[in-house]
PDB file of N, CA and C in Angstrom:
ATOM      1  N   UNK A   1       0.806  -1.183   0.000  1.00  0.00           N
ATOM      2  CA  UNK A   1       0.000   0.000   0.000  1.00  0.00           C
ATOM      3  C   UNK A   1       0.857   1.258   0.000  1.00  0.00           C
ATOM      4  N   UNK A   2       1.935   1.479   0.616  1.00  0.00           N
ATOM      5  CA  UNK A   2       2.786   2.223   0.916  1.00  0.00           C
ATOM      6  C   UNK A   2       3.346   2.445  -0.405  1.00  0.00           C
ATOM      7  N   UNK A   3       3.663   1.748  -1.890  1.00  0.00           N
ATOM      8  CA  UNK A   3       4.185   2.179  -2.625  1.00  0.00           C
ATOM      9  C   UNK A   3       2.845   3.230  -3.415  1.00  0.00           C
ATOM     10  N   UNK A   4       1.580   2.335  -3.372  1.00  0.00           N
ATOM     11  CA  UNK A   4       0.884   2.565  -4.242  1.00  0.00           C
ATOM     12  C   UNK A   4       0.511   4.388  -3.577  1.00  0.00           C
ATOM     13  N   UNK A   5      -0.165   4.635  -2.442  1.00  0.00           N
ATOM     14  CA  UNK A   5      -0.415   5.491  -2.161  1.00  0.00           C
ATOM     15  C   UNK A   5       0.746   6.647  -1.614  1.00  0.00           C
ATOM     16  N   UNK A   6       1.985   6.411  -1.380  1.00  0.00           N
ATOM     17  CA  UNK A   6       3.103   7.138  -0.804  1.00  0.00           C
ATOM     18  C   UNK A   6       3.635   7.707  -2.002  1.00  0.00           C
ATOM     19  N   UNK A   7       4.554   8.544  -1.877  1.00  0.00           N
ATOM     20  CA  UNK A   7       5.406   9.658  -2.813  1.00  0.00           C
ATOM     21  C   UNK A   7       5.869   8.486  -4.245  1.00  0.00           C
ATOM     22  N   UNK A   8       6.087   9.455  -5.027  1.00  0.00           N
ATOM     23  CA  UNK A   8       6.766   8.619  -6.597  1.00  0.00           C
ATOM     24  C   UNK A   8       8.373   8.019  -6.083  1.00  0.00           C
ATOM     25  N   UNK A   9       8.073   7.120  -6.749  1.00  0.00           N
ATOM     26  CA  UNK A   9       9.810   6.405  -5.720  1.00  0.00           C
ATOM     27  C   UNK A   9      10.816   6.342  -6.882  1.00  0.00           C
ATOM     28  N   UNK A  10      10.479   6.303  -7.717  1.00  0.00           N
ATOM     29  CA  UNK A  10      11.407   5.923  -9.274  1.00  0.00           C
ATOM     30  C   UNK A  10      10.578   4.338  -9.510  1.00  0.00           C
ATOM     31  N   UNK A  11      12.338   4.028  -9.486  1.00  0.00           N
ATOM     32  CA  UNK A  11      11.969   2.372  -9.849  1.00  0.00           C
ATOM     33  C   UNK A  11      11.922   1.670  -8.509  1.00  0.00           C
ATOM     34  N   UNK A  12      10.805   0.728  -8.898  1.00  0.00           N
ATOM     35  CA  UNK A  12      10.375   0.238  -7.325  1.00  0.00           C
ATOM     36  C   UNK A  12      10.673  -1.140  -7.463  1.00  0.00           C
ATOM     37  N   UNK A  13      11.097  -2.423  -6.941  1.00  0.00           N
ATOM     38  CA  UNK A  13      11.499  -3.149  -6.983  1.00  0.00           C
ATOM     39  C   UNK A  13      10.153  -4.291  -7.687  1.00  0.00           C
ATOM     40  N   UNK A  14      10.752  -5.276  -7.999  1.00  0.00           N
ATOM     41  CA  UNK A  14       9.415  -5.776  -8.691  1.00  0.00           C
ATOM     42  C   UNK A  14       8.591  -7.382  -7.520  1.00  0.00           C
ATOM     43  N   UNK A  15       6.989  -6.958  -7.934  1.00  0.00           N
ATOM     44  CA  UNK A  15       6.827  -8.074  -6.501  1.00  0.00           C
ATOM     45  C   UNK A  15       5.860  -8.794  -7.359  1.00  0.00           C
ATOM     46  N   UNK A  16       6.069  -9.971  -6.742  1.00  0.00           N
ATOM     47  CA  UNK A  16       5.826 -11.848  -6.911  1.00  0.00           C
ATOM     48  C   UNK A  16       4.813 -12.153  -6.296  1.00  0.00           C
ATOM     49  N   UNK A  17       3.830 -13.126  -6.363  1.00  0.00           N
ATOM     50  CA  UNK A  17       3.603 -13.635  -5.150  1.00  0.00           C
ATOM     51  C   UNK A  17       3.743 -15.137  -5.228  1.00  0.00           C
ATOM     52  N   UNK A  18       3.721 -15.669  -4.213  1.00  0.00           N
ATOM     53  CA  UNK A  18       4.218 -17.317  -3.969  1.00  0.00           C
ATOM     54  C   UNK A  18       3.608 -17.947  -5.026  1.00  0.00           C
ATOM     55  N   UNK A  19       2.733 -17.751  -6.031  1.00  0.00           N
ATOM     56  CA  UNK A  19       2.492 -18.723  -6.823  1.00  0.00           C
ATOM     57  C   UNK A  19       2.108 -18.085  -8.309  1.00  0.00           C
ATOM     58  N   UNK A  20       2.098 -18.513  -9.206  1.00  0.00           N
ATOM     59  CA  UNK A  20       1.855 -18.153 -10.570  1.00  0.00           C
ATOM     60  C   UNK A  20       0.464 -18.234 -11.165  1.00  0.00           C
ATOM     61  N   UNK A  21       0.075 -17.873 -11.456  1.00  0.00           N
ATOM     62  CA  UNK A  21      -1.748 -18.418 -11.372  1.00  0.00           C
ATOM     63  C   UNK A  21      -1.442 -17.836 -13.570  1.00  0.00           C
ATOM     64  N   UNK A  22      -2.280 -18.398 -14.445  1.00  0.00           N
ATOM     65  CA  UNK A  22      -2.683 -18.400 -15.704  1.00  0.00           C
ATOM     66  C   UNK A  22      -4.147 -17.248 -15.220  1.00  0.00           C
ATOM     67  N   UNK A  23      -3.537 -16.142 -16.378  1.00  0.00           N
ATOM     68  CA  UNK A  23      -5.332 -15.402 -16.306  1.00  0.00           C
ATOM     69  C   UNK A  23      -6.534 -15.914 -15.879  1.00  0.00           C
ATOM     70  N   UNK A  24      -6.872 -16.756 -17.214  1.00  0.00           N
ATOM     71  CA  UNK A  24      -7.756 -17.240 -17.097  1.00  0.00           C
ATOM     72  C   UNK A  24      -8.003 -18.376 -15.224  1.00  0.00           C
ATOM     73  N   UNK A  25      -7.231 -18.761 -14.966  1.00  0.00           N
ATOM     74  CA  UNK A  25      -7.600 -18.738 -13.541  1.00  0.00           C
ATOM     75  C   UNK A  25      -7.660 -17.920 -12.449  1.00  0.00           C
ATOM     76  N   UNK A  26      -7.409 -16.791 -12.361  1.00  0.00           N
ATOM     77  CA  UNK A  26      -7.211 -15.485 -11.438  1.00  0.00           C
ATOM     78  C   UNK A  26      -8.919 -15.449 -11.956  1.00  0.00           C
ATOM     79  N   UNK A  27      -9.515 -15.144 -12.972  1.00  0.00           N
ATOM     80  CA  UNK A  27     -10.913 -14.741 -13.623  1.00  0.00           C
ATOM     81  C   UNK A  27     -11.970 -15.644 -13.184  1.00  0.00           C
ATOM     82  N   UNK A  28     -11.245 -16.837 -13.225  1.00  0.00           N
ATOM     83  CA  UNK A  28     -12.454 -17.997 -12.922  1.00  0.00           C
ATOM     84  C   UNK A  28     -12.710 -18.177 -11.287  1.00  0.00           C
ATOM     85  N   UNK A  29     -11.429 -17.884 -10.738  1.00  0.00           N
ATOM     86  CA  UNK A  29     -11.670 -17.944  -8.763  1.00  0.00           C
ATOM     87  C   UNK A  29     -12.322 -16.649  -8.445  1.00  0.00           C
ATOM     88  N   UNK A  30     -12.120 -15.163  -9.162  1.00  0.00           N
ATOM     89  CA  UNK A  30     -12.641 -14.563  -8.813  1.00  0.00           C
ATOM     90  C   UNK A  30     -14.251 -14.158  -9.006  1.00  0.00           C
ATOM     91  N   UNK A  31     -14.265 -14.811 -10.378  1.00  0.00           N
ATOM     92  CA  UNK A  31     -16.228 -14.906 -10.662  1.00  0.00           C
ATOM     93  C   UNK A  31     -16.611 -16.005  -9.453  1.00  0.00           C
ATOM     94  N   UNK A  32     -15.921 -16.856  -9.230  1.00  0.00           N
ATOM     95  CA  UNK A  32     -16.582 -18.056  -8.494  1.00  0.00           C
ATOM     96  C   UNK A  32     -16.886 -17.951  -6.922  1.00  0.00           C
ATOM     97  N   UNK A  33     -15.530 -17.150  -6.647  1.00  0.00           N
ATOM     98  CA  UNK A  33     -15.925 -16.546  -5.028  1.00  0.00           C
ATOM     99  C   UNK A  33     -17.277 -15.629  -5.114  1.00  0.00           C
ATOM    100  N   UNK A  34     -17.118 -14.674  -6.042  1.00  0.00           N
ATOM    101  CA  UNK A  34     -17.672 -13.572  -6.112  1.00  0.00           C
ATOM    102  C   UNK A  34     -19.545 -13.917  -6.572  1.00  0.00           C
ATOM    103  N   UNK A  35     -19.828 -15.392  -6.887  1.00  0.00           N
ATOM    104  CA  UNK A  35     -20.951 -16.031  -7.116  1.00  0.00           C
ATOM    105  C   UNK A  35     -21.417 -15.326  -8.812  1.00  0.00           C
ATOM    106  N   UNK A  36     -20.743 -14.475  -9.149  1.00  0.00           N
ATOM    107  CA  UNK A  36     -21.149 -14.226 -11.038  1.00  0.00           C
ATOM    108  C   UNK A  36     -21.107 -14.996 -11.610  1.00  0.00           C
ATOM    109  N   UNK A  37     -21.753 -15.312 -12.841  1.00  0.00           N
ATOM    110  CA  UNK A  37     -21.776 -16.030 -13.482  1.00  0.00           C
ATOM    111  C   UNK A  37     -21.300 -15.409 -14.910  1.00  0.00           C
ATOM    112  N   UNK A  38     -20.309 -15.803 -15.678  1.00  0.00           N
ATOM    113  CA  UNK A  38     -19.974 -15.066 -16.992  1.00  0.00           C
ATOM    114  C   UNK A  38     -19.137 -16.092 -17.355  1.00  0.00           C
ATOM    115  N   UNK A  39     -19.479 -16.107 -18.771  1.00  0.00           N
ATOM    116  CA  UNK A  39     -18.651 -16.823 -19.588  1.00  0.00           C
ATOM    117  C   UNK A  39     -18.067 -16.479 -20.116  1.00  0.00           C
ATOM    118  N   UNK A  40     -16.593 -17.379 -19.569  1.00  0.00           N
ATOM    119  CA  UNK A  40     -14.834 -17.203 -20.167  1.00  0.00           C
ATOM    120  C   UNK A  40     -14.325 -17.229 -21.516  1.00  0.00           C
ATOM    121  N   UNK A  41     -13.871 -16.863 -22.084  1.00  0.00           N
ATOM    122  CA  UNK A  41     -13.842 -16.856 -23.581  1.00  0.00           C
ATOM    123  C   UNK A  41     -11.831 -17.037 -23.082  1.00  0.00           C
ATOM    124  N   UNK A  42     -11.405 -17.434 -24.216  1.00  0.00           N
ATOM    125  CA  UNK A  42      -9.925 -17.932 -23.648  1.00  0.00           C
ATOM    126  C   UNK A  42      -9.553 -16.752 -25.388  1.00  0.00           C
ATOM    127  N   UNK A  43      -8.325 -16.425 -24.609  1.00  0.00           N
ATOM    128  CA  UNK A  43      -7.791 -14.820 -25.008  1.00  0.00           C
ATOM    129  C   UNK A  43      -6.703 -15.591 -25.484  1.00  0.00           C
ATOM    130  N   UNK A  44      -5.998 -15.559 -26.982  1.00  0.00           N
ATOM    131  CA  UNK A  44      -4.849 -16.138 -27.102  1.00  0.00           C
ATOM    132  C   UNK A  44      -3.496 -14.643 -26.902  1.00  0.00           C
ATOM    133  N   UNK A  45      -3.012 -14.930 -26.359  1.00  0.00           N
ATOM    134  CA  UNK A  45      -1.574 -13.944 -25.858  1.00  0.00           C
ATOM    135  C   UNK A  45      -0.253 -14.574 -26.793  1.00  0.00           C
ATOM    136  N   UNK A  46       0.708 -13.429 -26.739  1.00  0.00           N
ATOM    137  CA  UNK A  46       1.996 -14.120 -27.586  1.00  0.00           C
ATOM    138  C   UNK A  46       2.656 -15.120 -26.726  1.00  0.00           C
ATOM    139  N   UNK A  47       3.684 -16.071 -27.661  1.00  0.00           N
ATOM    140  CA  UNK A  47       4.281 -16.724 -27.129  1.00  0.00           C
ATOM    141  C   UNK A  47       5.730 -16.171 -26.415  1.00  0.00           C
ATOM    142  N   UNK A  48       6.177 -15.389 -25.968  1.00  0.00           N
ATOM    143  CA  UNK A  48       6.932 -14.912 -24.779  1.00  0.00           C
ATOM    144  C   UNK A  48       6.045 -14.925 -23.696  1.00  0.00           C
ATOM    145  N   UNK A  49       4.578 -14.947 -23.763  1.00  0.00           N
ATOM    146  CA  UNK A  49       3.930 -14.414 -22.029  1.00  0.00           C
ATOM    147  C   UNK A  49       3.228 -15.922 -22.024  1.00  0.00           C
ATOM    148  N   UNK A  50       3.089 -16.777 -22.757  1.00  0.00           N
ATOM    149  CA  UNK A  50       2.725 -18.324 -22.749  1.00  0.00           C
ATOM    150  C   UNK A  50       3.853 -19.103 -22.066  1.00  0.00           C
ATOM    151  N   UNK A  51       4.837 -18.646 -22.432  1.00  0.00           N
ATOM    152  CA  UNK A  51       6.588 -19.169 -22.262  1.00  0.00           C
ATOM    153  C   UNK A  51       6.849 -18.822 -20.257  1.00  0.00           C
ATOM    154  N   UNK A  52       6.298 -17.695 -20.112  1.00  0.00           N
ATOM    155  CA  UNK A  52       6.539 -17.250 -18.942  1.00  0.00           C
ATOM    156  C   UNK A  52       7.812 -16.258 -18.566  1.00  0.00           C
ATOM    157  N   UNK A  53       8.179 -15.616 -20.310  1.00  0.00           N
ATOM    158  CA  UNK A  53       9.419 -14.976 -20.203  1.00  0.00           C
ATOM    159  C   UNK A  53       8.970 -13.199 -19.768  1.00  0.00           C
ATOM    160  N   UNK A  54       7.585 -12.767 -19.287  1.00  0.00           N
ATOM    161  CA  UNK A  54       7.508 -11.934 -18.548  1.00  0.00           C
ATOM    162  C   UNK A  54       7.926 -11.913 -16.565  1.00  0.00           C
ATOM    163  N   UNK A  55       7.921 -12.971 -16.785  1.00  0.00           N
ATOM    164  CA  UNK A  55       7.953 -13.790 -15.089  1.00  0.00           C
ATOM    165  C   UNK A  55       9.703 -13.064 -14.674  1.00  0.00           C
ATOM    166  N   UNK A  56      10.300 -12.176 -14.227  1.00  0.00           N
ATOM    167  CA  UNK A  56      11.105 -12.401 -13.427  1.00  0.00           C
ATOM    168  C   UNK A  56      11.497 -12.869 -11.829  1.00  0.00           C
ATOM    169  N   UNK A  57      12.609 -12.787 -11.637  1.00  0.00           N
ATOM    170  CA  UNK A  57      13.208 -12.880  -9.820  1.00  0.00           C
ATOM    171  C   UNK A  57      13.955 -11.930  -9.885  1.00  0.00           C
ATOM    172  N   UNK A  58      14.324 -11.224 -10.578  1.00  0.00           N
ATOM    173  CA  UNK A  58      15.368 -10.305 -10.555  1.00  0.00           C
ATOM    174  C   UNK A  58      15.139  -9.267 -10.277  1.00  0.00           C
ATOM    175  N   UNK A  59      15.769  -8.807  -8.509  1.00  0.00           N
ATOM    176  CA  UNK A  59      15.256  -7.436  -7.688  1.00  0.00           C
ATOM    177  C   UNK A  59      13.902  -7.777  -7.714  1.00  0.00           C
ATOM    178  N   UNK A  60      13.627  -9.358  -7.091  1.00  0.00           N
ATOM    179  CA  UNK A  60      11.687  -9.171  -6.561  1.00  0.00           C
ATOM    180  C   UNK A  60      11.565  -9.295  -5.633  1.00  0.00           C
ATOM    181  N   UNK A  61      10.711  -8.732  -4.802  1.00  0.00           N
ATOM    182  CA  UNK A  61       9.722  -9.543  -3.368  1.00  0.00           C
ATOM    183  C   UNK A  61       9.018 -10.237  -3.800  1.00  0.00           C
ATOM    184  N   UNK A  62       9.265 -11.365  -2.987  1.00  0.00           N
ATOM    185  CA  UNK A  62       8.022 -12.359  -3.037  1.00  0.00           C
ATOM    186  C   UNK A  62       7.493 -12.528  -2.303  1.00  0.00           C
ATOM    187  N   UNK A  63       5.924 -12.104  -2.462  1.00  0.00           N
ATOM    188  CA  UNK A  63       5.037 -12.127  -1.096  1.00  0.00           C
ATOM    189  C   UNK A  63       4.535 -13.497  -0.462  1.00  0.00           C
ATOM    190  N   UNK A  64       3.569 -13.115   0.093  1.00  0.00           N
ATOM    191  CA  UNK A  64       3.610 -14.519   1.166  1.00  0.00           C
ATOM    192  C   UNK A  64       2.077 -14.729   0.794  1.00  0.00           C
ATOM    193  N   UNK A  65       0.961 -13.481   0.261  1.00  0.00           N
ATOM    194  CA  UNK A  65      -0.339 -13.610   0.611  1.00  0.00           C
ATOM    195  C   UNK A  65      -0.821 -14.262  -0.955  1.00  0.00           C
ATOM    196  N   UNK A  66      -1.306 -15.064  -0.922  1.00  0.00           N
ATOM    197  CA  UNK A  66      -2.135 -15.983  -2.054  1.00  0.00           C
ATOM    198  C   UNK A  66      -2.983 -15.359  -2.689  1.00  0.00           C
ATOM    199  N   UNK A  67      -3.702 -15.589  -3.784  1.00  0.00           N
ATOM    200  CA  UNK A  67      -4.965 -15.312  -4.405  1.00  0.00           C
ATOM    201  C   UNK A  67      -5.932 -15.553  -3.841  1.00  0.00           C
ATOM    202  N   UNK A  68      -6.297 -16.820  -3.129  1.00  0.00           N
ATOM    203  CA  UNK A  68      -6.945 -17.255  -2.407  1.00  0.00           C
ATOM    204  C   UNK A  68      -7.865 -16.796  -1.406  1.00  0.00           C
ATOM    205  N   UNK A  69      -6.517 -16.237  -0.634  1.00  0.00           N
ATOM    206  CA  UNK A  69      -7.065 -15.446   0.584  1.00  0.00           C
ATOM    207  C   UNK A  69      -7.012 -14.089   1.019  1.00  0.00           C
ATOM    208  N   UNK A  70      -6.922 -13.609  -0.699  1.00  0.00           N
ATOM    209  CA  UNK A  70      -7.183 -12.031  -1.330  1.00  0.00           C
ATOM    210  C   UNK A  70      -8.552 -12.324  -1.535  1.00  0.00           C
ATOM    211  N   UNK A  71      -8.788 -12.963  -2.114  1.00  0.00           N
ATOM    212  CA  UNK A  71     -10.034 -13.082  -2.383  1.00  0.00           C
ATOM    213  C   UNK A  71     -11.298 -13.567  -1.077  1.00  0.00           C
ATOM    214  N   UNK A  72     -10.933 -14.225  -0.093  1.00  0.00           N
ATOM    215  CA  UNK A  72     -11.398 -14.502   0.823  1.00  0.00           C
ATOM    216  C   UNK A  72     -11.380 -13.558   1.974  1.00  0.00           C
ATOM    217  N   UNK A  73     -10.803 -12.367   2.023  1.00  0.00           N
ATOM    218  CA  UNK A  73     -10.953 -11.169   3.025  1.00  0.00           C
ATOM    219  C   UNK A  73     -11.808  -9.977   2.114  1.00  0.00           C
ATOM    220  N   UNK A  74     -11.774 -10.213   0.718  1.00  0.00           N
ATOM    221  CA  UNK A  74     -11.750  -8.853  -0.356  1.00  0.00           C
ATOM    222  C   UNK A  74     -13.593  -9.108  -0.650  1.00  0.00           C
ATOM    223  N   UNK A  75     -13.273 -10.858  -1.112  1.00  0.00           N
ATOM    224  CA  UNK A  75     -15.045 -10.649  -1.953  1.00  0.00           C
ATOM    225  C   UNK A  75     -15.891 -11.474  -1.354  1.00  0.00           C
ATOM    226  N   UNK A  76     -17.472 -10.569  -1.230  1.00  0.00           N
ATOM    227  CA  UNK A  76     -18.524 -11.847  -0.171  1.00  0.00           C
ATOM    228  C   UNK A  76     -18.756 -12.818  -1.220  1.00  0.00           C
ATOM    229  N   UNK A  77     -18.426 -14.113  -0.633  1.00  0.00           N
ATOM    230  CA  UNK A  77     -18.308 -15.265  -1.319  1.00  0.00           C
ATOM    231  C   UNK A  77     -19.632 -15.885  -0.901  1.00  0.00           C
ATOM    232  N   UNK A  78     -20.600 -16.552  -2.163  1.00  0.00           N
ATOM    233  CA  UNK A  78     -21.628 -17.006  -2.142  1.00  0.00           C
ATOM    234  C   UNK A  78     -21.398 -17.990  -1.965  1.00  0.00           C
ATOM    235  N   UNK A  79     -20.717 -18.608  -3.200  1.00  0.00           N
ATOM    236  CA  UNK A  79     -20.589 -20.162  -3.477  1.00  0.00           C
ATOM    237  C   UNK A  79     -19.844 -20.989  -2.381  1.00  0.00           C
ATOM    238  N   UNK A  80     -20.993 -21.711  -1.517  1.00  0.00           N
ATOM    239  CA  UNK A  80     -20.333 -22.546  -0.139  1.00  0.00           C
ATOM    240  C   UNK A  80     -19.080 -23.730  -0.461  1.00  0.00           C
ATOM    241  N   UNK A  81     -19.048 -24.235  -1.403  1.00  0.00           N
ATOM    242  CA  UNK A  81     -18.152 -24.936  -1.600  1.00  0.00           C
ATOM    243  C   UNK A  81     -16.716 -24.114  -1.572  1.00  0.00           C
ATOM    244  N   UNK A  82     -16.273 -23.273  -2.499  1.00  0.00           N
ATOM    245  CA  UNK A  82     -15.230 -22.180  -2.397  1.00  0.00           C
ATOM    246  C   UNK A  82     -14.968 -21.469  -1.125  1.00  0.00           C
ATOM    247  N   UNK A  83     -16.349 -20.997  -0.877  1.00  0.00           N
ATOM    248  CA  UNK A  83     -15.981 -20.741   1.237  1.00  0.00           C
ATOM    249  C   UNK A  83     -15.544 -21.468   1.831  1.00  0.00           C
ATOM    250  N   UNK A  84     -15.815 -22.812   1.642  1.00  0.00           N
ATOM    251  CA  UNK A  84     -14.800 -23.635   2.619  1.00  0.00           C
ATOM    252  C   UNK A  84     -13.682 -24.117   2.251  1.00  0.00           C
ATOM    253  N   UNK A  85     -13.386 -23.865   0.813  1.00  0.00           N
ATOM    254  CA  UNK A  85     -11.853 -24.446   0.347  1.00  0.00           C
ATOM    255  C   UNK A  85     -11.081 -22.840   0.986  1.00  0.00           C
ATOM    256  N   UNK A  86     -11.988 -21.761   0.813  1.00  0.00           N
ATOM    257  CA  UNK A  86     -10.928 -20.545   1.524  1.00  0.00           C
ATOM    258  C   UNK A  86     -10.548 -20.652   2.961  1.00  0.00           C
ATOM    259  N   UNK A  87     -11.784 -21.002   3.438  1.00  0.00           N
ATOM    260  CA  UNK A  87     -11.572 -21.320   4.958  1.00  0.00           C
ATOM    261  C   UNK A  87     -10.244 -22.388   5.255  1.00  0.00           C
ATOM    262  N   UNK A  88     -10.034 -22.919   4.302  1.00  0.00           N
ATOM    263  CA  UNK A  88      -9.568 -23.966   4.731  1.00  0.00           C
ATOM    264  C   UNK A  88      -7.887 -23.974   4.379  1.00  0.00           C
ATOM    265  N   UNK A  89      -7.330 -22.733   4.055  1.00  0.00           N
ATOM    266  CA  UNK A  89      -6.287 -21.939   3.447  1.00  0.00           C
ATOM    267  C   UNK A  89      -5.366 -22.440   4.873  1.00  0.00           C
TER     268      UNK A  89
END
């Protein structure tokens, strides 16, 4: 929060989080917590960001907090099955 809302820093170091998630799954946990219903249409991207050659480590933090349980403090989750796989983080 501190970068986003605090003074212009230059270059800010680049941050990770513990796991890699594919778009199209970040889209599908978040309609699913979130109980929407919309249909996914699959987006073809170039092959450098298929490859994973946007992905660095170099000068990153890697955080500790999941998608998961961004989504489980962030969105009221309908769907009881997904509430308890969050709960269960």
């Amino acid at each position: 929060m501190e970068l986003a809302l605090g003074k212009p820093t230059g270059l800010a170091p680049n941050l990770a989080g513990p796991q890699v998630y594919a778009t199209g799954e970040l889209s599908w946990g978040y309609l699913r917590a979130s109980g929407e219903r919309r249909l996914l249409m699959p987006v073809r991207v170039g092959r450098a960001y298929r490859a994973g050659e946007n992905l660095s480590l170099v000068r990153t933090v890697v955080g500790v907090r999941t998608w998961e349980s961004f989504l489980a403090e962030r969105v009221e989750c309908e769907d009881e099955v997904f509430s308890v796989a969050l709960e269960n983080l």
